[in-house]
N, C-alpha and C. Protein backbone atom coordinates (compact mmCIF):
# COMPACT_ATOMS: atom_id res chain seq x y z
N UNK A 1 32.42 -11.65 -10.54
CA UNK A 1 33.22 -10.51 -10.91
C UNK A 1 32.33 -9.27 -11.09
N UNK A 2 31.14 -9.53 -11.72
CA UNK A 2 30.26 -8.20 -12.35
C UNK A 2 29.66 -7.48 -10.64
N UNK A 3 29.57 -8.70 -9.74
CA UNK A 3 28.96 -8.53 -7.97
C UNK A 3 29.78 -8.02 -7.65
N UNK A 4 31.26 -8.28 -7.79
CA UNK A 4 32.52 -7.32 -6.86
C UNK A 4 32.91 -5.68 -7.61
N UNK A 5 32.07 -5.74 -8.97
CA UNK A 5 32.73 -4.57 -9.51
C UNK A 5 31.26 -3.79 -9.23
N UNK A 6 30.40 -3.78 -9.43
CA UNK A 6 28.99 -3.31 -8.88
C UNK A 6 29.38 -2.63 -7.42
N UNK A 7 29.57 -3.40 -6.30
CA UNK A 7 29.33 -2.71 -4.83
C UNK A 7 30.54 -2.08 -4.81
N UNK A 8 32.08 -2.69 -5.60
CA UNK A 8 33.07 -1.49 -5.25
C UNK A 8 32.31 0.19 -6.00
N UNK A 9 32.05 -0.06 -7.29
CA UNK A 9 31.99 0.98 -7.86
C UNK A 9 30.89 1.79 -7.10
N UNK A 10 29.98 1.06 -6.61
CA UNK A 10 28.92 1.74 -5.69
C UNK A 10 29.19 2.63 -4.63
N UNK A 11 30.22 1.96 -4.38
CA UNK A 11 31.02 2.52 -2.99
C UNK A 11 31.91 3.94 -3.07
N UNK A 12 32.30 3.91 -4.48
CA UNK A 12 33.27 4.69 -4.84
C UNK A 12 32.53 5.78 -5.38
N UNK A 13 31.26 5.91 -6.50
CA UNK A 13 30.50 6.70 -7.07
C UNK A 13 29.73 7.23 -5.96
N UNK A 14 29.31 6.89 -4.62
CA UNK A 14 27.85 7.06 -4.09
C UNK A 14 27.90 9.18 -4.35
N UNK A 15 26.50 9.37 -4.19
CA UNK A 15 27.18 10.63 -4.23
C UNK A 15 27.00 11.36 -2.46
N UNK A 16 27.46 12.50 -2.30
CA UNK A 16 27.08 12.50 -1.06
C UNK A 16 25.90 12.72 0.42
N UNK A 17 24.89 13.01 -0.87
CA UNK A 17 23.74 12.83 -0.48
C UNK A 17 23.07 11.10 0.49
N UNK A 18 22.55 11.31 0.83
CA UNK A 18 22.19 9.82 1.75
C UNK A 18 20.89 9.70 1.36
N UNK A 19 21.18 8.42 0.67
CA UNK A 19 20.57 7.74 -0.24
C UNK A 19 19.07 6.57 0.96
N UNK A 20 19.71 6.18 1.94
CA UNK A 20 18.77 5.76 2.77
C UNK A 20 17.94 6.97 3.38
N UNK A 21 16.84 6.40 4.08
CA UNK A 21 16.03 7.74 4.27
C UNK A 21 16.57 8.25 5.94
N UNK A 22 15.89 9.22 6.07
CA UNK A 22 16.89 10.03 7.43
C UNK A 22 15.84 9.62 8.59
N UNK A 23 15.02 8.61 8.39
CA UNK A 23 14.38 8.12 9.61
C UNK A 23 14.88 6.35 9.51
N UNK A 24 16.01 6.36 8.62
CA UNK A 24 16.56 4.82 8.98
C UNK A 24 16.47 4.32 10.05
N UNK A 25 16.56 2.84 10.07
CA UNK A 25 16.79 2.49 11.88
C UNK A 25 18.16 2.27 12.27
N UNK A 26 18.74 2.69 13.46
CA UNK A 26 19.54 2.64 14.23
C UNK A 26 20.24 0.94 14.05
N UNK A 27 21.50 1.13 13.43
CA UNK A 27 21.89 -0.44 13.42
C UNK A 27 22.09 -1.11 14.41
N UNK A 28 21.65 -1.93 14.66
CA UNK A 28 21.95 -2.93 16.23
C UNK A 28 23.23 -4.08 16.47
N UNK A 29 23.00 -4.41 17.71
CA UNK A 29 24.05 -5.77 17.23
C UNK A 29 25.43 -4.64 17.46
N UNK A 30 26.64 -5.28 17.03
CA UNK A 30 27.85 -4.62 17.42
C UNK A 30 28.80 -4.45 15.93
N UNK A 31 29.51 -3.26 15.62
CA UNK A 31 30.30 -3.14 14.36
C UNK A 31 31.47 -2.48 14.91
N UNK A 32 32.54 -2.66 14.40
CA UNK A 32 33.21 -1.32 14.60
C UNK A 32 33.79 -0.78 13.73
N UNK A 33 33.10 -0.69 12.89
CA UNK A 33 33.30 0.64 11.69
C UNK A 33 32.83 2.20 12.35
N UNK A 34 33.39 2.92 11.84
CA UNK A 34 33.73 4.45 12.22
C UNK A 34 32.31 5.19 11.70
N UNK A 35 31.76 6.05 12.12
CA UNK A 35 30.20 6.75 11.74
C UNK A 35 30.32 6.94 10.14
N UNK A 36 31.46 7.32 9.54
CA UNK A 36 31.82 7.33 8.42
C UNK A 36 31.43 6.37 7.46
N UNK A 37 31.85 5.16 7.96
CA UNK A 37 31.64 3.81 7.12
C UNK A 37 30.33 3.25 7.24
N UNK A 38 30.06 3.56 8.67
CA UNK A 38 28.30 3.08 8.85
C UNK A 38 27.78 3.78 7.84
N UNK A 39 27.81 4.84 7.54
CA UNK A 39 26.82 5.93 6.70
C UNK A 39 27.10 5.52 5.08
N UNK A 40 28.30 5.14 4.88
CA UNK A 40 28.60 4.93 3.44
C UNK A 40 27.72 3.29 3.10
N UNK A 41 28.51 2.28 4.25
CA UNK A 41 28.01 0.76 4.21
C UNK A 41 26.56 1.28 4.16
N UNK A 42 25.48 2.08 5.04
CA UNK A 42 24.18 2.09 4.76
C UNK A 42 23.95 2.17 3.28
N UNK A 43 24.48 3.49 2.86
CA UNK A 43 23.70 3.56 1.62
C UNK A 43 24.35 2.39 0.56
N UNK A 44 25.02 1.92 0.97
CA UNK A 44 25.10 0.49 -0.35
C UNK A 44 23.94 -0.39 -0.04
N UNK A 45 23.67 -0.61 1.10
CA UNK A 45 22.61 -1.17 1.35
C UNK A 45 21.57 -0.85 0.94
N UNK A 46 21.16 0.42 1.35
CA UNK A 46 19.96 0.97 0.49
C UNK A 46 19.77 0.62 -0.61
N UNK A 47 20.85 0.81 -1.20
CA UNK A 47 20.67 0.80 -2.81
C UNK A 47 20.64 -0.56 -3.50
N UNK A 48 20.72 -1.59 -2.93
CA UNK A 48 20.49 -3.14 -3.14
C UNK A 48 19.36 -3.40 -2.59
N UNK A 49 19.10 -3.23 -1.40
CA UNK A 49 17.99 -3.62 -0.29
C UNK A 49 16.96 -2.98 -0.64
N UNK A 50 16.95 -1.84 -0.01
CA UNK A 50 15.55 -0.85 0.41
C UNK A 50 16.22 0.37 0.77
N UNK A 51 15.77 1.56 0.21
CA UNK A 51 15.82 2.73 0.61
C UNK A 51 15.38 3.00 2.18
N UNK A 52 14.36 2.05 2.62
CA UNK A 52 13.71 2.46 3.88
C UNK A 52 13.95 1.25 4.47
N UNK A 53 14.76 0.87 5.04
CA UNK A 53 14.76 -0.24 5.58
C UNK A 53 14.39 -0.62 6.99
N UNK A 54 13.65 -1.83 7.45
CA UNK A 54 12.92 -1.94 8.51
C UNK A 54 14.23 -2.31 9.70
N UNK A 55 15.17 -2.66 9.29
CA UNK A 55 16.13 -3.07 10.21
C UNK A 55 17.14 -3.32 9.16
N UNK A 56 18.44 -3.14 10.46
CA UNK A 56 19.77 -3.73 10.33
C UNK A 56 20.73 -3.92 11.57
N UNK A 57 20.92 -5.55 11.17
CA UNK A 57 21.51 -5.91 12.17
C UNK A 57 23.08 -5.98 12.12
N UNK A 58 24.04 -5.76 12.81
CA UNK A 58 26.02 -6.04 12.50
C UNK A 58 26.42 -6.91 13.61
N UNK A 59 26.69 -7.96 12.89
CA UNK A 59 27.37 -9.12 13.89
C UNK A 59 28.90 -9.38 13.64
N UNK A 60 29.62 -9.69 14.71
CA UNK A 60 31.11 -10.48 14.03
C UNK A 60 30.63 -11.62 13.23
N UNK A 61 31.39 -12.45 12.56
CA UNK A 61 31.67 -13.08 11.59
C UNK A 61 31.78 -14.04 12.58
N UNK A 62 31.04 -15.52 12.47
CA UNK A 62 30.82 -16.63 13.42
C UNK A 62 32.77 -17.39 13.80
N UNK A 63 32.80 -17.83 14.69
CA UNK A 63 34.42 -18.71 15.20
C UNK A 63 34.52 -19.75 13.78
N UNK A 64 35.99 -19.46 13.04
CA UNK A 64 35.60 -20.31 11.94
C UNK A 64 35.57 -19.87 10.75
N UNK A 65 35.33 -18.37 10.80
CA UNK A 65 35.22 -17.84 9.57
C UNK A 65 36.38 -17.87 8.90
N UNK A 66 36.58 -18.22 7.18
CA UNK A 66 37.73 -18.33 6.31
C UNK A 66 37.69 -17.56 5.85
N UNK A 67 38.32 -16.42 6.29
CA UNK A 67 38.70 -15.12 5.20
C UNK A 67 39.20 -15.12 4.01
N UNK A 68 39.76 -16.46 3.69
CA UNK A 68 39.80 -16.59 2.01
C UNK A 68 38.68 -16.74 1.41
N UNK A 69 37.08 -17.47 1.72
CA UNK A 69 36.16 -17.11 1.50
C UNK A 69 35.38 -15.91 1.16
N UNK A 70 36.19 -14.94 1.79
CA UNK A 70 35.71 -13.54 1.18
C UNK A 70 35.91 -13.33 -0.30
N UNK A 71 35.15 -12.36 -1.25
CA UNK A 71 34.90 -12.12 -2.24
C UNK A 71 36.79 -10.90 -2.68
N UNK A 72 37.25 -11.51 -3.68
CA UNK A 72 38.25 -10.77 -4.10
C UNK A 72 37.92 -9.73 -5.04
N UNK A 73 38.12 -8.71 -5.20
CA UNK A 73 38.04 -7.53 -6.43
C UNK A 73 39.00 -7.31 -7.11
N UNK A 74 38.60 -6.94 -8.49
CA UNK A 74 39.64 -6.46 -9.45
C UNK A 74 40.52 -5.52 -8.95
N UNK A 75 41.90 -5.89 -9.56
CA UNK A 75 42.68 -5.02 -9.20
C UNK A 75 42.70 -3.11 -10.11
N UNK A 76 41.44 -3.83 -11.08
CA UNK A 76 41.28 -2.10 -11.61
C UNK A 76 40.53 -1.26 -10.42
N UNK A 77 39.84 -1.89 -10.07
CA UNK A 77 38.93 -1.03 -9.36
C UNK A 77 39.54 -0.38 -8.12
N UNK A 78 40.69 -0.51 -7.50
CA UNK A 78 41.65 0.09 -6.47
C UNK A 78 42.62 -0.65 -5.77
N UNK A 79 43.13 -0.33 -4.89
CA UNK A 79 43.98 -1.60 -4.22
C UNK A 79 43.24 -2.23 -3.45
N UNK A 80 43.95 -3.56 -2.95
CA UNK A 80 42.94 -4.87 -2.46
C UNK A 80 42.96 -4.28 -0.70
N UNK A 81 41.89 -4.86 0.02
CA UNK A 81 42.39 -4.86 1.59
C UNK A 81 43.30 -5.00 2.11
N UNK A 82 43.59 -3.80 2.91
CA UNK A 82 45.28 -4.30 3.74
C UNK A 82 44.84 -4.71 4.96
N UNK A 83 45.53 -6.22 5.56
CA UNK A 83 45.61 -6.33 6.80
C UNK A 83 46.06 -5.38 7.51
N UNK A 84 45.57 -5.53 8.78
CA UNK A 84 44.17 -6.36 9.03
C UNK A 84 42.68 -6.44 8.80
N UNK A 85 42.28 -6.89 8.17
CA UNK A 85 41.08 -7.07 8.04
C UNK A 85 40.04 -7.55 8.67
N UNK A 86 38.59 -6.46 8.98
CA UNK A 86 37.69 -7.02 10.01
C UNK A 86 36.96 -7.34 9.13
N UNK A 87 36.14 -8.50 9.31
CA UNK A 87 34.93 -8.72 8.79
C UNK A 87 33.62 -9.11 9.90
N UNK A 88 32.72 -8.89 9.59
CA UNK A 88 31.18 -8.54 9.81
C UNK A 88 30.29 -8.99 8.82
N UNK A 89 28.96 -9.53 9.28
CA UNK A 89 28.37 -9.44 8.85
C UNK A 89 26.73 -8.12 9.31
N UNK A 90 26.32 -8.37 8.05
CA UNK A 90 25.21 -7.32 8.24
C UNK A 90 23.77 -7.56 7.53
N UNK A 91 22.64 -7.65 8.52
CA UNK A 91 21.89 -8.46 8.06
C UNK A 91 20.30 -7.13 7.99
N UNK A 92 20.47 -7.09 6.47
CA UNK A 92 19.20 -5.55 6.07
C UNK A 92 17.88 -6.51 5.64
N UNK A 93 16.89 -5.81 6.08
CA UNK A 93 15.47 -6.60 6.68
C UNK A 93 14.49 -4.81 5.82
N UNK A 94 13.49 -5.64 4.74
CA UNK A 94 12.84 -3.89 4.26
C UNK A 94 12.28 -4.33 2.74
N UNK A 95 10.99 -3.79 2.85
CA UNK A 95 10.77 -3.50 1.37
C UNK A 95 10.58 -4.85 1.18
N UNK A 96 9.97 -5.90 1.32
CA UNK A 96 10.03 -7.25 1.59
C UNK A 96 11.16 -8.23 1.00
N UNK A 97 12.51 -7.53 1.77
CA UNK A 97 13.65 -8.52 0.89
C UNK A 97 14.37 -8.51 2.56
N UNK A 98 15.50 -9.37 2.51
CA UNK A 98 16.10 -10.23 3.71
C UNK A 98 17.53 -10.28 2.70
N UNK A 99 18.77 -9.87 3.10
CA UNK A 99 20.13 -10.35 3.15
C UNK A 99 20.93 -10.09 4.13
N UNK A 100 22.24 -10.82 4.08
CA UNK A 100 23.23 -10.86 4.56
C UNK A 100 24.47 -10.22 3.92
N UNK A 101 24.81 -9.44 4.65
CA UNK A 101 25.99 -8.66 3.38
C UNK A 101 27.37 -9.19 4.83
N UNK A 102 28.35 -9.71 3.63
CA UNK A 102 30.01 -9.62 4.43
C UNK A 102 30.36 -8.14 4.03
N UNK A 103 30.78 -7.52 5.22
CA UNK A 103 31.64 -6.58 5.20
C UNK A 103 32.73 -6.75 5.57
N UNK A 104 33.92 -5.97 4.84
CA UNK A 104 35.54 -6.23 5.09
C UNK A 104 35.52 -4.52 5.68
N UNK A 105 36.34 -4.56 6.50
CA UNK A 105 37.10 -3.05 7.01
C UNK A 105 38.20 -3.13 7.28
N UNK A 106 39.00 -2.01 6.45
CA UNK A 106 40.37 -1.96 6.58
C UNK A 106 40.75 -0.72 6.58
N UNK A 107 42.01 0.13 7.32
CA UNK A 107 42.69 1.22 6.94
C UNK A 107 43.65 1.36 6.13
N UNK A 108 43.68 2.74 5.47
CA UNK A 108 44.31 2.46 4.62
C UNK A 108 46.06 2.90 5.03
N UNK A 109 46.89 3.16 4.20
CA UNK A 109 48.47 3.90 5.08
C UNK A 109 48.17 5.01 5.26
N UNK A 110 47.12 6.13 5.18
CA UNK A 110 46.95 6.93 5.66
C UNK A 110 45.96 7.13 7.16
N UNK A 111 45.88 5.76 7.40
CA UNK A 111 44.33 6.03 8.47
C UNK A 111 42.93 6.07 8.16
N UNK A 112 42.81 6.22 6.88
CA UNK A 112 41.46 6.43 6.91
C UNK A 112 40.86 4.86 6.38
N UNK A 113 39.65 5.01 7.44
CA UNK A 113 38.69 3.40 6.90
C UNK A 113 37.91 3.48 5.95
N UNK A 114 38.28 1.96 4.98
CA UNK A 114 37.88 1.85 3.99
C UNK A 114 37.31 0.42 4.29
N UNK A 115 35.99 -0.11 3.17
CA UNK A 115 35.80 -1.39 3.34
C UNK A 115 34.84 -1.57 2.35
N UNK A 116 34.01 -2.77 2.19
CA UNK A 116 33.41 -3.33 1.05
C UNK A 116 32.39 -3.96 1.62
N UNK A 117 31.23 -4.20 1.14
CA UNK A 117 29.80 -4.96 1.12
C UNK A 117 29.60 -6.07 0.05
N UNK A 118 30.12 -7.33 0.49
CA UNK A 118 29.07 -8.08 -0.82
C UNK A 118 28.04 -9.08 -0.02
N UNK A 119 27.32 -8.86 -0.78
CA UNK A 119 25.85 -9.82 -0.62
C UNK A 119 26.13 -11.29 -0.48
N UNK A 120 25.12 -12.27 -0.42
CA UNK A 120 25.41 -13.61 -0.45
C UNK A 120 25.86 -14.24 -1.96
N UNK A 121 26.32 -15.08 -1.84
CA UNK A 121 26.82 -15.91 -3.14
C UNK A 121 25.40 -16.23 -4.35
N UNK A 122 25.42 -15.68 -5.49
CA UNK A 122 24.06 -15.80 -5.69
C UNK A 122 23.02 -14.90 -6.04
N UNK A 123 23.39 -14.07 -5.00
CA UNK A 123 21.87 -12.61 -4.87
C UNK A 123 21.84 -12.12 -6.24
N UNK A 124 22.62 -11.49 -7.10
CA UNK A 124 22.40 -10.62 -7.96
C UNK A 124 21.84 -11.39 -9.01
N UNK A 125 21.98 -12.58 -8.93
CA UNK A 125 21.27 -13.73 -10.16
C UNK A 125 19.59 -14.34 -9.67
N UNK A 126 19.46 -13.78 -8.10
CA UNK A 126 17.98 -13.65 -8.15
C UNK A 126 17.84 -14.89 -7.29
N UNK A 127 19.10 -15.73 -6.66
CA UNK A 127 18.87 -16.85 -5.69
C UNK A 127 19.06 -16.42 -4.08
């Protein structure tokens, strides 16, 4: 709960400054989040990972994936994902640390994309 309220609130506070550095690397691999969300999803990353990160990779989510497995958030913190929901993973390499973040992307009834970053099961307790 304290992991899902951390990266929403991260997401929601960032300010609009870009928090990763402006010689980041170019994410590889395939996403289709909007330049918008790349830039926001970076700097959550940053801010867990590495400010300077040596790489990042965006893959689909392997054949198989259980989207009930995804991480649920409080309902204080905003409304939940509306289907449809993409998920991705995203794999930040920097600063000598290695994760995997699930990303969810969704629009909202107005159009605009919204989505979430959590880390692996674990990370914030240091496993």
């Amino acid at each position: 709960m304290i992991r899902a309220f951390a990266l929403v609130l991260t997401a929601l506070a960032l300010p609009p400054s870009g928090v990763i550095a402006a010689d980041a690397p170019v994410i590889t691999g395939h996403t289709s989040a909007n330049s918008k969300s790349v830039e926001g999803i970076r700097k959550i990353l940053g801010i867990f990972i590495c400010a300077s990160p040596d790489s990042i990779d965006a893959e689909n989510v392997p054949e198989g994936f259980d989207p009930k497995s995804a991480p649920r958030y409080p309902s204080t913190l905003g409304p939940p994902p509306k289907e449809p929901i993409r998920y991705e993973y995203w794999t930040v390499e920097g600063c000598g640390r290695h994760a995997k973040f699930l990303i969810q992307l969704w629009y909202d009834i107005n159009g605009q994309e919204l989505y979430t970053a959590s880390p692996p099961q674990g990370w914030l307790a240091g496993s």
